[in-house]
N, C-alpha and C. Protein backbone atom coordinates (compact mmCIF):
# COMPACT_ATOMS: atom_id res chain seq x y z
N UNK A 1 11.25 -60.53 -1.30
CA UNK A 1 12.00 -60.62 -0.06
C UNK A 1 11.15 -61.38 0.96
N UNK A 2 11.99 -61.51 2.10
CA UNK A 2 11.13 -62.86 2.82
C UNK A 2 10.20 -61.65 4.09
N UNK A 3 9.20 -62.12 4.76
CA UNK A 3 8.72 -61.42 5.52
C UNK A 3 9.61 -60.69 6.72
N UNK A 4 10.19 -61.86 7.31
CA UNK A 4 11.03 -60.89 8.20
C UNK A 4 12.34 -59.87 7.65
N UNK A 5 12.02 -59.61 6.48
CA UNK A 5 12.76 -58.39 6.16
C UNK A 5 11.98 -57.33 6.11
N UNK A 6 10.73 -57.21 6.10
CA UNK A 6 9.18 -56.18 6.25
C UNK A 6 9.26 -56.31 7.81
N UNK A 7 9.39 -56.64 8.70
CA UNK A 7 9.85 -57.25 10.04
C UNK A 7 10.35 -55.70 10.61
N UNK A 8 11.83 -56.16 9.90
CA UNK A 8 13.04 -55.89 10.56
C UNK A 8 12.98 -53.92 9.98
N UNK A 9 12.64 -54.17 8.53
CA UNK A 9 12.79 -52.80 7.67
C UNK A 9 11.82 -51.67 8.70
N UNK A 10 10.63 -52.67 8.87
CA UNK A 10 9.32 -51.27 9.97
C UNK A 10 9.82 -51.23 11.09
N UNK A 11 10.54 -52.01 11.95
CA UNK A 11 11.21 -51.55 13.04
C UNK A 11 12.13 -50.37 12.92
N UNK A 12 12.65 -50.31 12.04
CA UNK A 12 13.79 -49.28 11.62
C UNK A 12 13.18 -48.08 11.34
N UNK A 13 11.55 -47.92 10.90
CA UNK A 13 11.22 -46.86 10.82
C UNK A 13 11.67 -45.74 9.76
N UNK A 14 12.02 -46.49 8.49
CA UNK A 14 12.56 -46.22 7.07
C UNK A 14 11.59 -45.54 6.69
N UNK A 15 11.95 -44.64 5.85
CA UNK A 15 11.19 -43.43 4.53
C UNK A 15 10.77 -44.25 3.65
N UNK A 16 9.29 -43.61 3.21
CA UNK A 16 8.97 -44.41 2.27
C UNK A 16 8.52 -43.69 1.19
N UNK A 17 8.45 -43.76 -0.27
CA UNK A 17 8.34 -45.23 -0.42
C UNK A 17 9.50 -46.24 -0.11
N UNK A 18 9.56 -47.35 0.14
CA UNK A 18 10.33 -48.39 0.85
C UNK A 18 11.41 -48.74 -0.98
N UNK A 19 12.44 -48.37 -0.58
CA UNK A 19 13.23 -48.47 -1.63
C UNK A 19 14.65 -49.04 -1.61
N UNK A 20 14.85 -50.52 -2.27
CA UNK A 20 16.15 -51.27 -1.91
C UNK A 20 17.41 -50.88 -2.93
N UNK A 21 18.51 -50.82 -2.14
CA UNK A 21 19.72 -51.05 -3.13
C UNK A 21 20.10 -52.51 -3.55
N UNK A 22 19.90 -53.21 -4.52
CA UNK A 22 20.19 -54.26 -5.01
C UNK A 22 21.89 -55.06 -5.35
N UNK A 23 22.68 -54.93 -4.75
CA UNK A 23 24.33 -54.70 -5.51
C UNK A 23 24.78 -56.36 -5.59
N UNK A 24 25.34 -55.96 -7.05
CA UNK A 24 26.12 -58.03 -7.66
C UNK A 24 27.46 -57.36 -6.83
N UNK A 25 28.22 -57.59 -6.26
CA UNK A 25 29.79 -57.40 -6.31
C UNK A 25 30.04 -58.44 -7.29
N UNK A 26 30.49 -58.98 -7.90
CA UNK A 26 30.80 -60.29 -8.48
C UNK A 26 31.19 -59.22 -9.82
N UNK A 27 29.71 -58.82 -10.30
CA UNK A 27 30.06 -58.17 -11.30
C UNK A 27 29.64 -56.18 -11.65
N UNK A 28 29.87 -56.18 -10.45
CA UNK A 28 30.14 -54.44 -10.13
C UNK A 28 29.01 -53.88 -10.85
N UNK A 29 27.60 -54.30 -10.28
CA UNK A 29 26.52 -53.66 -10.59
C UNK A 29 25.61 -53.85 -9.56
N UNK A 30 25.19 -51.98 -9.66
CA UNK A 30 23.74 -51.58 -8.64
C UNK A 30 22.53 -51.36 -9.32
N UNK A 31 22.18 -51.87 -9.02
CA UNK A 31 20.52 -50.95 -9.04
C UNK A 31 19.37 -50.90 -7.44
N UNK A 32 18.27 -49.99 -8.40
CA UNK A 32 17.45 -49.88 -6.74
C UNK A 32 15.90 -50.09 -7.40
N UNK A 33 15.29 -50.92 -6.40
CA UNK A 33 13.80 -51.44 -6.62
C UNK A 33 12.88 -51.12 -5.57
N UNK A 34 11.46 -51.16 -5.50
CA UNK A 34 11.25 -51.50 -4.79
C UNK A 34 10.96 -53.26 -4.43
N UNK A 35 9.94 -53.06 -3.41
CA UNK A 35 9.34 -54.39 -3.17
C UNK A 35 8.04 -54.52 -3.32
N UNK A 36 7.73 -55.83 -4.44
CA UNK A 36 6.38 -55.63 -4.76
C UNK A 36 5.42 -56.66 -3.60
N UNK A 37 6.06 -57.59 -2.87
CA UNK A 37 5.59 -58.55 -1.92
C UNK A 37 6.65 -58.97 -1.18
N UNK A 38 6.49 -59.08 0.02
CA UNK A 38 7.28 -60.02 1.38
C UNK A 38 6.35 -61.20 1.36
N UNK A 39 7.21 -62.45 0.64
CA UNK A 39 6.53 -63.75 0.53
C UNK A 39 7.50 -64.26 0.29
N UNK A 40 8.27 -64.26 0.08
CA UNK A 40 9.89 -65.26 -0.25
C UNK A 40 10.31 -65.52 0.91
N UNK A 41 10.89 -67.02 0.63
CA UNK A 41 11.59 -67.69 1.95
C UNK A 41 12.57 -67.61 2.33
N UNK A 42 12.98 -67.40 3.54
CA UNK A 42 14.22 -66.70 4.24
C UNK A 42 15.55 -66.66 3.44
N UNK A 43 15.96 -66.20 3.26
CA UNK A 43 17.55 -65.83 2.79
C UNK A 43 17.22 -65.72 0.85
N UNK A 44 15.89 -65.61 0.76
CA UNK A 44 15.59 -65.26 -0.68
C UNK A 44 15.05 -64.18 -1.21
N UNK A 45 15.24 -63.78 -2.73
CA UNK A 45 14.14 -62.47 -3.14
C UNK A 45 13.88 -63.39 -4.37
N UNK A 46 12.55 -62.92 -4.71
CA UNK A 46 12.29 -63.07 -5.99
C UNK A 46 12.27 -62.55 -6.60
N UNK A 47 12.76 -62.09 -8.23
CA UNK A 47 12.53 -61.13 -9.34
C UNK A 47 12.82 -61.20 -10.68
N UNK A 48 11.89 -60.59 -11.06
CA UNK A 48 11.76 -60.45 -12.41
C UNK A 48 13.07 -60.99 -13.64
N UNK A 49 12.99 -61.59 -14.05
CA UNK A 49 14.26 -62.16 -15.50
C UNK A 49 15.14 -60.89 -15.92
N UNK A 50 14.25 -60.02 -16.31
CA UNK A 50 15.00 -58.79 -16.95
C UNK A 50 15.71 -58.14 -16.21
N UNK A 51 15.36 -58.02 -14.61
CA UNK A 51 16.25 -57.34 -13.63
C UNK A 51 17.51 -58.21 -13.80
N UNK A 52 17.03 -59.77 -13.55
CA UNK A 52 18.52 -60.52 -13.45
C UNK A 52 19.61 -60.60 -14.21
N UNK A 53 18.64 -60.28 -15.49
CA UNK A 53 19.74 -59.93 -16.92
C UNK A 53 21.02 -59.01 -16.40
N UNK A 54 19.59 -57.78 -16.23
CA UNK A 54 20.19 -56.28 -16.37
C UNK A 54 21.24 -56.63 -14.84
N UNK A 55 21.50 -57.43 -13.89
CA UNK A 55 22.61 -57.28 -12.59
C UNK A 55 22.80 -58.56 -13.39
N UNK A 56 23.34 -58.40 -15.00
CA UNK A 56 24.04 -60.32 -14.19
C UNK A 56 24.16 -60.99 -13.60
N UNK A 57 22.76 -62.16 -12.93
CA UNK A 57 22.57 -62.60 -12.00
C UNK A 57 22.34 -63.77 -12.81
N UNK A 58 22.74 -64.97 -11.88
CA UNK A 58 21.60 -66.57 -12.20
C UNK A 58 21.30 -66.73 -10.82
N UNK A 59 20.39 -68.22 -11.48
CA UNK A 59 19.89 -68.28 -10.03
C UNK A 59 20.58 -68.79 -9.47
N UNK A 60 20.29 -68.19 -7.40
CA UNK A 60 21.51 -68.87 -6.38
C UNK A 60 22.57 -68.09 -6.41
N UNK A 61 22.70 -66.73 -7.54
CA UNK A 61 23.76 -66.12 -6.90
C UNK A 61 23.71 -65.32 -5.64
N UNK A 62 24.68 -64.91 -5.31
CA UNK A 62 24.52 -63.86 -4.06
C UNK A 62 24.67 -62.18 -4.28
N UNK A 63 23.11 -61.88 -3.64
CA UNK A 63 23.44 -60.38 -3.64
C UNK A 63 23.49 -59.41 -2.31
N UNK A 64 23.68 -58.27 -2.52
CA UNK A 64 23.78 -57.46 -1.45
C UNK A 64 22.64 -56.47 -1.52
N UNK A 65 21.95 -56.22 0.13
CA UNK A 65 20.46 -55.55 -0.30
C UNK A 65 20.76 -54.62 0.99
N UNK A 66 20.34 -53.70 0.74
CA UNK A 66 20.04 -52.36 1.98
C UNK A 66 19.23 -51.64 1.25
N UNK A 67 18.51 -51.02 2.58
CA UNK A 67 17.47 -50.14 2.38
C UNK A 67 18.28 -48.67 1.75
N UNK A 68 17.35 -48.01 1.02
CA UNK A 68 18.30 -46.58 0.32
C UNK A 68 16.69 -45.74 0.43
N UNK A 69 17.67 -44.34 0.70
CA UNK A 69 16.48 -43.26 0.47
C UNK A 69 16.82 -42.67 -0.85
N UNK A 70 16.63 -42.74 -1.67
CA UNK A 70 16.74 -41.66 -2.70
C UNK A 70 16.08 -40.11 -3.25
N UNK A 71 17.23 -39.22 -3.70
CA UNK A 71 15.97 -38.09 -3.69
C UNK A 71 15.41 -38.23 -4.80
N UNK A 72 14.00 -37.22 -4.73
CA UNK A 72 13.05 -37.40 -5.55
C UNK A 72 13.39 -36.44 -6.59
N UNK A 73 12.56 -37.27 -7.59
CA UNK A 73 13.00 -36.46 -9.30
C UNK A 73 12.38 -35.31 -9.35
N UNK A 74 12.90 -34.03 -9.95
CA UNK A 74 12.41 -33.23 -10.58
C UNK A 74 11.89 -32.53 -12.09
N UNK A 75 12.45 -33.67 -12.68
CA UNK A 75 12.00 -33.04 -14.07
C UNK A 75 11.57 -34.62 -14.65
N UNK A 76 11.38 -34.77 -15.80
CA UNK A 76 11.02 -35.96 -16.33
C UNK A 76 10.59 -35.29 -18.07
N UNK A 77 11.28 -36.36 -19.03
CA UNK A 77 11.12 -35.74 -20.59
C UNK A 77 10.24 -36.63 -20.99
N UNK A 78 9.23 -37.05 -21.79
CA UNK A 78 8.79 -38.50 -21.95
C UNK A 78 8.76 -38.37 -23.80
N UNK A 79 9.19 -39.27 -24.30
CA UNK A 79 9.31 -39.65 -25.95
C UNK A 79 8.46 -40.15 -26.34
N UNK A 80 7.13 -40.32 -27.16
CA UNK A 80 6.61 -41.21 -27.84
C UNK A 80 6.77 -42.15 -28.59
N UNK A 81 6.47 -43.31 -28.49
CA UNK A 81 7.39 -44.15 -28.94
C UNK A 81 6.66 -44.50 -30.90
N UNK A 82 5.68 -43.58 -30.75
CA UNK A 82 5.03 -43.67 -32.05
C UNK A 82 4.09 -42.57 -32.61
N UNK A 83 4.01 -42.41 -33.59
CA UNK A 83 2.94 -40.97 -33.94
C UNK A 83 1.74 -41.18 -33.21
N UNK A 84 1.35 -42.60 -33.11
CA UNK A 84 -0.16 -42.13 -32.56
C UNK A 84 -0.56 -41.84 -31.26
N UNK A 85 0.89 -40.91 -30.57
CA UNK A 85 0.40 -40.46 -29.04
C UNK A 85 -0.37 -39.39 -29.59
N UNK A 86 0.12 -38.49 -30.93
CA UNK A 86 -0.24 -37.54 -31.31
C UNK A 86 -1.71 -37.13 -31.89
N UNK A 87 -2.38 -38.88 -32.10
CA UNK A 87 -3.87 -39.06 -31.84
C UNK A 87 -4.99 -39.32 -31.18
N UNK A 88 -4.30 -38.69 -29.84
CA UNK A 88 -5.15 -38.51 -28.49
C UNK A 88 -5.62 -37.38 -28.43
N UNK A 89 -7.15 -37.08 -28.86
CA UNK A 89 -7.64 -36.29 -28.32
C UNK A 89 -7.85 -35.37 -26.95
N UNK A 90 -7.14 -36.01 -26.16
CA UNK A 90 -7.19 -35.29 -24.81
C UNK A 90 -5.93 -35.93 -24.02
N UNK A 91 -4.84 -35.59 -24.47
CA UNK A 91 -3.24 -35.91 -23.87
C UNK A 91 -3.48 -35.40 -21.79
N UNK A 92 -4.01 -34.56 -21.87
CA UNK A 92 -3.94 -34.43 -20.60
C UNK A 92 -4.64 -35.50 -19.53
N UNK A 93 -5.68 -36.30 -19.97
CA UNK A 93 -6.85 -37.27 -19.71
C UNK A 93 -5.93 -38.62 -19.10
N UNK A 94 -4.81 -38.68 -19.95
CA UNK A 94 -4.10 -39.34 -20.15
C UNK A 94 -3.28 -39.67 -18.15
């Protein structure tokens, strides 16, 4: 995002962590990110390929951005994606 959106967002005095709603209308998808840098030039964001996949985006389309608070998680399951988490001697270290 461009700086004067770090500008405009700390004037507002937003919860943080600083967390955007991302929305395609075009093709009726949300998601929410944060921001990893305010360095993009005015009326731009930059990001990642896989995000653009995942909102059906190319480049130059138009999106819709507001700030979002979301609540915070309470539980979390995590899967190994292979036996050898199960060869960590000290999982908690981890």
């Amino acid at each position: 995002m461009a700086p004067s959106a770090l500008d405009r967002l700390a004037s507002l005095h937003i919860d943080y962590p600083m967390l955007i709603e991302l929305r395609n209308d075009a093709a009726e998808r949300i998601s929410h990110y944060g921001v990893l840098e305010f360095i993009a030039e005015e009326g731009m964001i930059y990001m990642p390929y896989w995000m653009m996949e995942n909102m059906l985006l190319q480049e130059g389309d138009i999106v819709r951005v507001k700030n979002m608070t979301l609540p915070k998680g309470t539980y979390v399951k995590l899967q190994p994606n292979t036996k050898d988490f199960l060869d960590i001697s000290n999982p908690k270290a981890m």
